[in-house]
PDB file of N, CA and C in Angstrom:
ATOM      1  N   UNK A   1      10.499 -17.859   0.358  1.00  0.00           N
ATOM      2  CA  UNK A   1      10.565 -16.521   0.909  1.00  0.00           C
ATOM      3  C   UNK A   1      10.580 -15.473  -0.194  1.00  0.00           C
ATOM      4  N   UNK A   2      11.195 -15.967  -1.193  1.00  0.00           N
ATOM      5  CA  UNK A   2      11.480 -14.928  -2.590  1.00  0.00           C
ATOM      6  C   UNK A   2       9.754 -14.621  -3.138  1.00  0.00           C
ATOM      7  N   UNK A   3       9.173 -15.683  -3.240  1.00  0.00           N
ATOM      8  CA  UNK A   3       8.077 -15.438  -3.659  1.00  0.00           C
ATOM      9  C   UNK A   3       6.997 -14.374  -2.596  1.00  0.00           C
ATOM     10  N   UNK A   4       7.304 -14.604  -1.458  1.00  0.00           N
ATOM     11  CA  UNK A   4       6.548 -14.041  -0.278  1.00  0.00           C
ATOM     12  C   UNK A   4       7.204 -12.954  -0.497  1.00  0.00           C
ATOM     13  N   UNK A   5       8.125 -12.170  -0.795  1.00  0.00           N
ATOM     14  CA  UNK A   5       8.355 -11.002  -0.950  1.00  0.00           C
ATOM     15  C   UNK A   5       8.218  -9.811  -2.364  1.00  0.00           C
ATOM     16  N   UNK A   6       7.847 -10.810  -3.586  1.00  0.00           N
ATOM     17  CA  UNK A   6       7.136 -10.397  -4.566  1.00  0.00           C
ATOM     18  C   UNK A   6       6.091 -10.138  -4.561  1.00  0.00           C
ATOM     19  N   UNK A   7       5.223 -11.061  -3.689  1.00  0.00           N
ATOM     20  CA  UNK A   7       3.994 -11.153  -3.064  1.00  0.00           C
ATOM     21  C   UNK A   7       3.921  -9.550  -2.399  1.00  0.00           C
ATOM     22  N   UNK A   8       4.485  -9.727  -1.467  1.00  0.00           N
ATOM     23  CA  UNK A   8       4.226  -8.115  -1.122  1.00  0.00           C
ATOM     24  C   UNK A   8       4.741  -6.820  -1.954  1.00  0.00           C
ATOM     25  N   UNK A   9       5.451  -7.142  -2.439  1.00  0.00           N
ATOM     26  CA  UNK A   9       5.759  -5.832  -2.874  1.00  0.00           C
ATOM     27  C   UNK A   9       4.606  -5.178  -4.404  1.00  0.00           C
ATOM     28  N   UNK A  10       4.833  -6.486  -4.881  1.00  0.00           N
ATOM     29  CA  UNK A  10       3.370  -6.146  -6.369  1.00  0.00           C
ATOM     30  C   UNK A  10       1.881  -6.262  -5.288  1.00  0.00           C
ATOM     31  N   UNK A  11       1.746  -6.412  -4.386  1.00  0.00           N
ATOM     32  CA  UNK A  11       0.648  -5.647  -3.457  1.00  0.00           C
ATOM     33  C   UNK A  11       0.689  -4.579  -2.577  1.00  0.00           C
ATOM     34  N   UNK A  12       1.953  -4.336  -2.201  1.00  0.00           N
ATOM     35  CA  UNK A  12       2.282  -2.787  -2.304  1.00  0.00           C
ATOM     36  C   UNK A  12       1.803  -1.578  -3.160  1.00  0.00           C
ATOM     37  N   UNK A  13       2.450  -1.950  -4.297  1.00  0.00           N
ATOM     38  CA  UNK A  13       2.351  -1.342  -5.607  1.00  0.00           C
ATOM     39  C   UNK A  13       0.640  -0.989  -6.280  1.00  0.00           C
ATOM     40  N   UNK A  14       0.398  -1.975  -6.124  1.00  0.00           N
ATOM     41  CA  UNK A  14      -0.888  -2.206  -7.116  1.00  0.00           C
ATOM     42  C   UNK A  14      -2.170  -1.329  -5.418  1.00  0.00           C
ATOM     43  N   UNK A  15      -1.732  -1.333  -4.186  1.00  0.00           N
ATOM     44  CA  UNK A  15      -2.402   0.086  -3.033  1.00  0.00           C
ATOM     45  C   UNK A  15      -1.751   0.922  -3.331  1.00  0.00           C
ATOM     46  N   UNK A  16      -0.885   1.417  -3.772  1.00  0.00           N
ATOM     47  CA  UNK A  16      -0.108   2.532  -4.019  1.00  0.00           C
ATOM     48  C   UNK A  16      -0.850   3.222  -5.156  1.00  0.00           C
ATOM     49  N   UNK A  17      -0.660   2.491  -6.550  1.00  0.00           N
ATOM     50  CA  UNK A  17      -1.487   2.921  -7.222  1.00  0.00           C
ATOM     51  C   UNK A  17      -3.052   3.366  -7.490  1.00  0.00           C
ATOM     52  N   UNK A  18      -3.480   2.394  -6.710  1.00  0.00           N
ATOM     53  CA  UNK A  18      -5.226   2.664  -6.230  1.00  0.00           C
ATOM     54  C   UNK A  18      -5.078   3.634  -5.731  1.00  0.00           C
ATOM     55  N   UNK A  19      -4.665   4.029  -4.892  1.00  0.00           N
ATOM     56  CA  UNK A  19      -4.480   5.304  -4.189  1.00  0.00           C
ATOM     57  C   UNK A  19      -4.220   6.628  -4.621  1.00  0.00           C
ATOM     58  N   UNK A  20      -3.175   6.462  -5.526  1.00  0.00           N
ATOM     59  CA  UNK A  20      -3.104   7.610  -6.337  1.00  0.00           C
ATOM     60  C   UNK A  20      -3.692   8.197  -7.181  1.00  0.00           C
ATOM     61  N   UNK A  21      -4.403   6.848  -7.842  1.00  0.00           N
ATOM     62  CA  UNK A  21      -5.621   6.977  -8.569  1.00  0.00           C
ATOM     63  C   UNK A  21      -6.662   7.667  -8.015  1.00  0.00           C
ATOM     64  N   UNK A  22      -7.027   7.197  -6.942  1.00  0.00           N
ATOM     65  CA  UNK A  22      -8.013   7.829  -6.396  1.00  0.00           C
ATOM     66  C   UNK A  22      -7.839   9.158  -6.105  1.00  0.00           C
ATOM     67  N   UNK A  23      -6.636   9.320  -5.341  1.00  0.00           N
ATOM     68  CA  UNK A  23      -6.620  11.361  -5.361  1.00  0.00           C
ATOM     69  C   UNK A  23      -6.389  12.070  -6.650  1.00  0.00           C
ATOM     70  N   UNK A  24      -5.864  11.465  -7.882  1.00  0.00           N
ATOM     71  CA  UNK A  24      -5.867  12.439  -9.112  1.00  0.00           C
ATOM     72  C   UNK A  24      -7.556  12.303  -9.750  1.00  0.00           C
ATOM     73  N   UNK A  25      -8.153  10.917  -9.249  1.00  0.00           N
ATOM     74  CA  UNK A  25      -9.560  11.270  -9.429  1.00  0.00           C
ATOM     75  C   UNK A  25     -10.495  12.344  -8.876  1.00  0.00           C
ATOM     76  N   UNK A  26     -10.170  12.247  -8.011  1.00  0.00           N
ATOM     77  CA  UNK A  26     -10.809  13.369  -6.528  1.00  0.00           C
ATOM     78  C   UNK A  26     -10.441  14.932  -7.246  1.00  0.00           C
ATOM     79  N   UNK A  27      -9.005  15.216  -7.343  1.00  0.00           N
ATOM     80  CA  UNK A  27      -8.401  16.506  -7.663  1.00  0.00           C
ATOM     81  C   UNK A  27      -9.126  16.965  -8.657  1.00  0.00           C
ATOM     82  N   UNK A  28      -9.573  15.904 -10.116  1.00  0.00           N
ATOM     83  CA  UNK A  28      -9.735  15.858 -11.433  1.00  0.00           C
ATOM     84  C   UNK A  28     -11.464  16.259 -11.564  1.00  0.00           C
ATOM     85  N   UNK A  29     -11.873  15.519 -10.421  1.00  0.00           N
ATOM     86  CA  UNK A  29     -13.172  15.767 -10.802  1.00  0.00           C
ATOM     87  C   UNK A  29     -14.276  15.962  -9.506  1.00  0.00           C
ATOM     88  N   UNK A  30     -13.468  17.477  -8.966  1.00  0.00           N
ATOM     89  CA  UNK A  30     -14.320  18.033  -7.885  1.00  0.00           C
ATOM     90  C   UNK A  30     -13.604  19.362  -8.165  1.00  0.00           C
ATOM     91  N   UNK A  31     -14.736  20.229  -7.550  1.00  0.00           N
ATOM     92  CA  UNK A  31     -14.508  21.796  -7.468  1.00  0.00           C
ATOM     93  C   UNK A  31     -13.977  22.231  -6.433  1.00  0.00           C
ATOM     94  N   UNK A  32     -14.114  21.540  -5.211  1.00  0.00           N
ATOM     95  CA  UNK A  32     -13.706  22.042  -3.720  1.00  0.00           C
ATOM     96  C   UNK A  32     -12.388  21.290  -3.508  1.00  0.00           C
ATOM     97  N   UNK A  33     -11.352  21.890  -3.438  1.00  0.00           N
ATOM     98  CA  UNK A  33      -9.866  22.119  -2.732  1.00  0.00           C
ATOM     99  C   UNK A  33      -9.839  21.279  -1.625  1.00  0.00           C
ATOM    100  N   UNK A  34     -10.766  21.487  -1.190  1.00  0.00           N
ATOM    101  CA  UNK A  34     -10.675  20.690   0.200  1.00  0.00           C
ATOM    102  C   UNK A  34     -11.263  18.816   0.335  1.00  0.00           C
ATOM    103  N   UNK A  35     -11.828  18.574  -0.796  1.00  0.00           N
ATOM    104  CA  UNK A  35     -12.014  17.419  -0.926  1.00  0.00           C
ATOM    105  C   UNK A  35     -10.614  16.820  -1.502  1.00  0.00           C
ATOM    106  N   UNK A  36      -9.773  17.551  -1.645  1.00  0.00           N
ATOM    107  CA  UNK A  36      -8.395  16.815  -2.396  1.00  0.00           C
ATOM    108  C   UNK A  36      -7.116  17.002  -1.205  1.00  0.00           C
ATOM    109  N   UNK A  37      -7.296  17.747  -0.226  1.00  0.00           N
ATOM    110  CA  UNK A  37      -7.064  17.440   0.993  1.00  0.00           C
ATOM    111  C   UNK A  37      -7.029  16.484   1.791  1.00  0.00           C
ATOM    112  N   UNK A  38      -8.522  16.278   1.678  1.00  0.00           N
ATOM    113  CA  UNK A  38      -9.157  15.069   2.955  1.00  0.00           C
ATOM    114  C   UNK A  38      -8.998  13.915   1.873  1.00  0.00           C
ATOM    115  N   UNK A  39      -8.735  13.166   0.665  1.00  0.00           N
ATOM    116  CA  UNK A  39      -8.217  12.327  -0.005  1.00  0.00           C
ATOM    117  C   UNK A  39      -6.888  11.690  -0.225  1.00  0.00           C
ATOM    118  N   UNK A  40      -5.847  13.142  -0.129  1.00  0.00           N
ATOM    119  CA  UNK A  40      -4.817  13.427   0.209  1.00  0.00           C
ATOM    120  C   UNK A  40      -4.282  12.271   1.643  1.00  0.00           C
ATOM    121  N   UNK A  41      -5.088  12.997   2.594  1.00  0.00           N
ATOM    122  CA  UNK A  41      -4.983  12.754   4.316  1.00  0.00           C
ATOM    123  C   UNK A  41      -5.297  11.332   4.235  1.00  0.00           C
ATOM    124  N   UNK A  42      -6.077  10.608   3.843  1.00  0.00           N
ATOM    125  CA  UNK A  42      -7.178   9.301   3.594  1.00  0.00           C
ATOM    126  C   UNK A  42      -6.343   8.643   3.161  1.00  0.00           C
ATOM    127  N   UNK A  43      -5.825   8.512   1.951  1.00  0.00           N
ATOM    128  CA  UNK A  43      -4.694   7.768   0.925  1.00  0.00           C
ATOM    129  C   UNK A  43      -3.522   7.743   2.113  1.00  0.00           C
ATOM    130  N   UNK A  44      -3.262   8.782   2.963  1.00  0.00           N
ATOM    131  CA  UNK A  44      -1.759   8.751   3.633  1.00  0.00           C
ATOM    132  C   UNK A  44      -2.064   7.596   4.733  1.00  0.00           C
ATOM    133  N   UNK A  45      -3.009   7.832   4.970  1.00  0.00           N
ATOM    134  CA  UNK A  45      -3.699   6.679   6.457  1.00  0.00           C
ATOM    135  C   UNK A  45      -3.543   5.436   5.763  1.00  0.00           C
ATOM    136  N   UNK A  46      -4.092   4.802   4.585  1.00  0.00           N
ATOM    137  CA  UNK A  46      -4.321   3.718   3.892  1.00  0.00           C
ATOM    138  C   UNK A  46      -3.128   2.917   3.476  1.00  0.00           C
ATOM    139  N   UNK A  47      -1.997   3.878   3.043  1.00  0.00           N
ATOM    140  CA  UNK A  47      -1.334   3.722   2.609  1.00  0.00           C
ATOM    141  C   UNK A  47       0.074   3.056   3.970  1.00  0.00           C
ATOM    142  N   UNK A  48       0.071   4.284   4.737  1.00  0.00           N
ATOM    143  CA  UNK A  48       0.586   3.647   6.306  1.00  0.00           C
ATOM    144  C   UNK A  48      -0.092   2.302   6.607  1.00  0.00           C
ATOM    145  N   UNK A  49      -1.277   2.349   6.923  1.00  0.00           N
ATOM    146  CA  UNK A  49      -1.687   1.041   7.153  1.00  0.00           C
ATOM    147  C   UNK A  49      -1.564  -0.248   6.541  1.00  0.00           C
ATOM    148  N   UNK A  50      -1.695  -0.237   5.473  1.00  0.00           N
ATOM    149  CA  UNK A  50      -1.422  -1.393   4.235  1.00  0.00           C
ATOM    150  C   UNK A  50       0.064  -1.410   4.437  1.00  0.00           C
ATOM    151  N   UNK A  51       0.947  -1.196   4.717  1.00  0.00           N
ATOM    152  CA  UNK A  51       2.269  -1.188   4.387  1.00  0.00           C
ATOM    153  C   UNK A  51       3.042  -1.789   5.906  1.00  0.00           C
ATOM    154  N   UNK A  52       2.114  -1.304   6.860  1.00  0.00           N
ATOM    155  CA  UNK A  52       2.489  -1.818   8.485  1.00  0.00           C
ATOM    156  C   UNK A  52       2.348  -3.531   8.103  1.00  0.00           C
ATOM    157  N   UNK A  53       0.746  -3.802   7.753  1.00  0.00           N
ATOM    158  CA  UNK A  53       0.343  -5.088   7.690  1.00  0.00           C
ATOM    159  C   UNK A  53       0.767  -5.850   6.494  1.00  0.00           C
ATOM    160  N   UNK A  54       1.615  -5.495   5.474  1.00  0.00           N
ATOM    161  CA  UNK A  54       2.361  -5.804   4.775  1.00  0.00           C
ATOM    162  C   UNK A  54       3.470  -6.447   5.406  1.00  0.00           C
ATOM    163  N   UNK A  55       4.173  -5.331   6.220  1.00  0.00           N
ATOM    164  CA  UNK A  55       5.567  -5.848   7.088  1.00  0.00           C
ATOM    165  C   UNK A  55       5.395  -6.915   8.119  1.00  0.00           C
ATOM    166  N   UNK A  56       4.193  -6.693   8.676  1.00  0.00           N
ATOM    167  CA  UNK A  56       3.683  -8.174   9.637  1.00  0.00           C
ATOM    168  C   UNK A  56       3.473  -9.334   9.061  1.00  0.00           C
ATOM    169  N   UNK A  57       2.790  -9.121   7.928  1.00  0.00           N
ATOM    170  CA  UNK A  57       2.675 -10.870   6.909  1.00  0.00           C
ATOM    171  C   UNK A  57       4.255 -11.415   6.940  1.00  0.00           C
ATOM    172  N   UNK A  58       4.855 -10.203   6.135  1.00  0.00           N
ATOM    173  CA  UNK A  58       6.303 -10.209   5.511  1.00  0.00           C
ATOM    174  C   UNK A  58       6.844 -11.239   6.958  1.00  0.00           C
ATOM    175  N   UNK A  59       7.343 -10.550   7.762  1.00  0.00           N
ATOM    176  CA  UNK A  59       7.867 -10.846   8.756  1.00  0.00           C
ATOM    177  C   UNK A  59       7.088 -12.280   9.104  1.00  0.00           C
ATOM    178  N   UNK A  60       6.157 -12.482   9.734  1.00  0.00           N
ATOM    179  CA  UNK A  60       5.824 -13.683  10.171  1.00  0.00           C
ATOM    180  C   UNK A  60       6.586 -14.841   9.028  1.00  0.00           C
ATOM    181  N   UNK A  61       6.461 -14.604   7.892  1.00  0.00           N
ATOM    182  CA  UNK A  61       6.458 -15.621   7.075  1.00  0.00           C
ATOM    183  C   UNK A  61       8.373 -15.922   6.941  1.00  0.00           C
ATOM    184  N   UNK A  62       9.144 -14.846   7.323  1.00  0.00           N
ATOM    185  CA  UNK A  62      10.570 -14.420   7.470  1.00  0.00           C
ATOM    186  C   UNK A  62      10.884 -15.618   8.627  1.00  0.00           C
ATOM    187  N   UNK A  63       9.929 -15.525  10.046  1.00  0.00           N
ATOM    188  CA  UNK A  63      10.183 -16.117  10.896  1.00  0.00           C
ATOM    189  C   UNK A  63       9.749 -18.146  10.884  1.00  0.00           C
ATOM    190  N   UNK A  64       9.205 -18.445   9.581  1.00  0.00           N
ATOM    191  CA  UNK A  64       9.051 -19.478   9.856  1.00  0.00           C
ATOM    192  C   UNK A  64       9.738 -20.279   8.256  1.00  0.00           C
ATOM    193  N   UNK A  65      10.745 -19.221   7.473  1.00  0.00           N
ATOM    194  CA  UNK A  65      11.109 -19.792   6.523  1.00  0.00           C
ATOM    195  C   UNK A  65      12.360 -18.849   6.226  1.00  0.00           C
ATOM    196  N   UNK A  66      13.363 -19.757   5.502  1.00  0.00           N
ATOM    197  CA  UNK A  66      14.401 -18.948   5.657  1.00  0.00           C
ATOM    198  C   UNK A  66      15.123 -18.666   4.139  1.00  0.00           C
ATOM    199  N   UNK A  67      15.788 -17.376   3.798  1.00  0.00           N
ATOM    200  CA  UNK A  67      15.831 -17.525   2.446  1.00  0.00           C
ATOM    201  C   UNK A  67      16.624 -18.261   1.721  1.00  0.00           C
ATOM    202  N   UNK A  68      17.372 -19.060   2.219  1.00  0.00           N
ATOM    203  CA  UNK A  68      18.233 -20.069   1.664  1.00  0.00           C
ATOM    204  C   UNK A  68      17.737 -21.526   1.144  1.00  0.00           C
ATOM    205  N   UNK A  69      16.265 -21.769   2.024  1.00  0.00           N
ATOM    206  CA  UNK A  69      15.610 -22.727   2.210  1.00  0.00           C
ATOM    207  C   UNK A  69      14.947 -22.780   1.072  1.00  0.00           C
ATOM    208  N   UNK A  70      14.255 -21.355   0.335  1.00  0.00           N
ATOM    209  CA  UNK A  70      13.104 -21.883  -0.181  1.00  0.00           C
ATOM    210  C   UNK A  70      13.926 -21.637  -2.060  1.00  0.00           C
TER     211      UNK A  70
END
């Protein structure tokens, strides 16, 4: 279970960072305001999402192993 939860979290991390990357790219190297908005908005969706289906792996794997066990 310990490992299944390193597992997620350094894949947390490593969308988190893509992400951020990507909007200081966007901010860094566009003229329009509004493309760092809608990157902004994009990263927040991605980031919710990856993190829901994070907690569903997490969890399933919670329910068929226990942390004392592994």
């Amino acid at each position: 279970m310990t490992s299944v939860t390193g597992w997620v979290l350094r894949t947390w991390l490593k969308i988190t960072l893509a992400l951020g990357l990507g909007v200081l790219g966007v901010w860094l190297f566009t003229d329009k305001p509004g493309y760092t908005v809608v990157a902004v908005i994009v990263a927040g969706i991605v980031e919710v999402w990856s993190v829901k289906a994070l907690a569903k792996e997490w969890a399933y794997e919670a329910r068929t192993a226990w942390w004392w066990t592994t």
